[in-house]
Protein backbone atom coordinates (compact mmCIF):
# COMPACT_ATOMS: atom_id res chain seq x y z
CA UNK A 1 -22.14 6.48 -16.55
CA UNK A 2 -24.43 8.89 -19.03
CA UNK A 3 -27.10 6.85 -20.80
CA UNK A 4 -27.10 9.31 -23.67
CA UNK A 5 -23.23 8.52 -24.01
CA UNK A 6 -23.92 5.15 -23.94
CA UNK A 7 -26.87 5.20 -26.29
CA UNK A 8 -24.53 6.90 -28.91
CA UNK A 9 -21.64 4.60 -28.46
CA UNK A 10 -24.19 1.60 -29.13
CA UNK A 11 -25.55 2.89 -32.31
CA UNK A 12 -21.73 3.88 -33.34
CA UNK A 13 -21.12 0.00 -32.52
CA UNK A 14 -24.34 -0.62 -35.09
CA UNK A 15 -23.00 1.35 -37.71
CA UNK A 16 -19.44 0.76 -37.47
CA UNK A 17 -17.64 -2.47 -35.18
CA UNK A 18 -17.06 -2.74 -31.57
CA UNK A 19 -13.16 -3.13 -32.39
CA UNK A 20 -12.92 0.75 -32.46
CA UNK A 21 -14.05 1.05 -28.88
CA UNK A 22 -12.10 -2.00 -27.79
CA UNK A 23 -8.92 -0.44 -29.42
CA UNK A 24 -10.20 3.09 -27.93
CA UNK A 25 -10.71 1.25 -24.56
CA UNK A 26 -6.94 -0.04 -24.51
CA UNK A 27 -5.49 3.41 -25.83
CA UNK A 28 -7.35 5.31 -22.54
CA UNK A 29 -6.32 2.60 -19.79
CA UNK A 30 -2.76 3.00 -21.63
CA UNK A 31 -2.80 6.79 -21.39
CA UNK A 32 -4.14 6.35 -17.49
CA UNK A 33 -0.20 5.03 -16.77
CA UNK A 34 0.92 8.83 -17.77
CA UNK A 35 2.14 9.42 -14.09
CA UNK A 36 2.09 13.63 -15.05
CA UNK A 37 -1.73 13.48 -15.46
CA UNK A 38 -3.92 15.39 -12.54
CA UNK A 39 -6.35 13.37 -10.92
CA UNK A 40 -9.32 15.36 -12.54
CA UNK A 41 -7.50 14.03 -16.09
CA UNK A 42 -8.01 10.59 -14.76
CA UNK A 43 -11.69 10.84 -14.08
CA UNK A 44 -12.27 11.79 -17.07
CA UNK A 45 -10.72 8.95 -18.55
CA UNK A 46 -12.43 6.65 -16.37
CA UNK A 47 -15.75 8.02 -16.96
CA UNK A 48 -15.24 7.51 -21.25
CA UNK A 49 -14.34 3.93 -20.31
CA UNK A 50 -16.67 2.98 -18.04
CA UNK A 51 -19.08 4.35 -20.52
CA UNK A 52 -17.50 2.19 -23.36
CA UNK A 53 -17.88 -0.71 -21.35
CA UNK A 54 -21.31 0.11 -20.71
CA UNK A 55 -21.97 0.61 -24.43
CA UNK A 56 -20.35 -2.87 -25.26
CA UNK A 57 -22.45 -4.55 -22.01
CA UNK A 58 -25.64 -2.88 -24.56
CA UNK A 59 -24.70 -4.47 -27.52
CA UNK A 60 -24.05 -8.06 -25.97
CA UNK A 61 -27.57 -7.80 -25.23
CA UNK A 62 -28.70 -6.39 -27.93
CA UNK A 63 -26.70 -9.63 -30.18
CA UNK A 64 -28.58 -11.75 -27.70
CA UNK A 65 -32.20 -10.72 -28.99
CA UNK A 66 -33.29 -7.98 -26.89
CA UNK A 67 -34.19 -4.28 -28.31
CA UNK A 68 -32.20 -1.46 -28.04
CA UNK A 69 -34.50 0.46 -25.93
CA UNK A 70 -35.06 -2.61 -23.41
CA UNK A 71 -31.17 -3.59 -23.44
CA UNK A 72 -30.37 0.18 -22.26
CA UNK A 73 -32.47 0.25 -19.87
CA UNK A 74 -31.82 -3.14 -18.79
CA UNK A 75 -28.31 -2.03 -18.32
CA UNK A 76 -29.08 1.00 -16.34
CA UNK A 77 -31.09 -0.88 -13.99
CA UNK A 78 -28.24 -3.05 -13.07
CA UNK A 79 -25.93 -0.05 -12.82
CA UNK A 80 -28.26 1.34 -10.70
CA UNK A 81 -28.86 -1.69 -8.75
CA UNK A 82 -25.21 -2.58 -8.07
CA UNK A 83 -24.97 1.03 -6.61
CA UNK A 84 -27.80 0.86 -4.03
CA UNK A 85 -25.87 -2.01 -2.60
């Protein structure tokens, strides 16, 4: 996950609607059952999802009072936590 993808993606949620990354979320798992993609294809893919979901994880806290700044790096630490263990 990039934080400075994820920062973007939240303020395109602010401006716009998280429906366009939840439709854009279900259009990239779809394209992950292409069975002729090359597993470098696939990581890509991954990596713009997981940093959709990431962006939508920001915005739920974010709708739940906390600042922008604070609810990324709220969300980073628990990334980061979750890989230590």
């Amino acid at each position: 996950m990039k934080l400075p993808i994820i920062k973007h993606l939240s303020q395109f949620i602010e401006e716009n609607d998280q429906d366009y990354l939840i439709e854009t979320i279900e259009v990239l798992e779809a394209l992950t059952e292409v069975s002729s993609l090359k597993e470098d294809e696939l990581d890509v893919i991954g990596e713009l999802i997981s940093n959709m979901y990431g962006a939508l994880e920001v915005q739920k806290l974010i709708k739940g009072g906390m600042d922008k700044k604070d609810a990324l790096n709220t969300f980073m630490k628990r990334v980061l936590g979750s890989i230590d263990k």
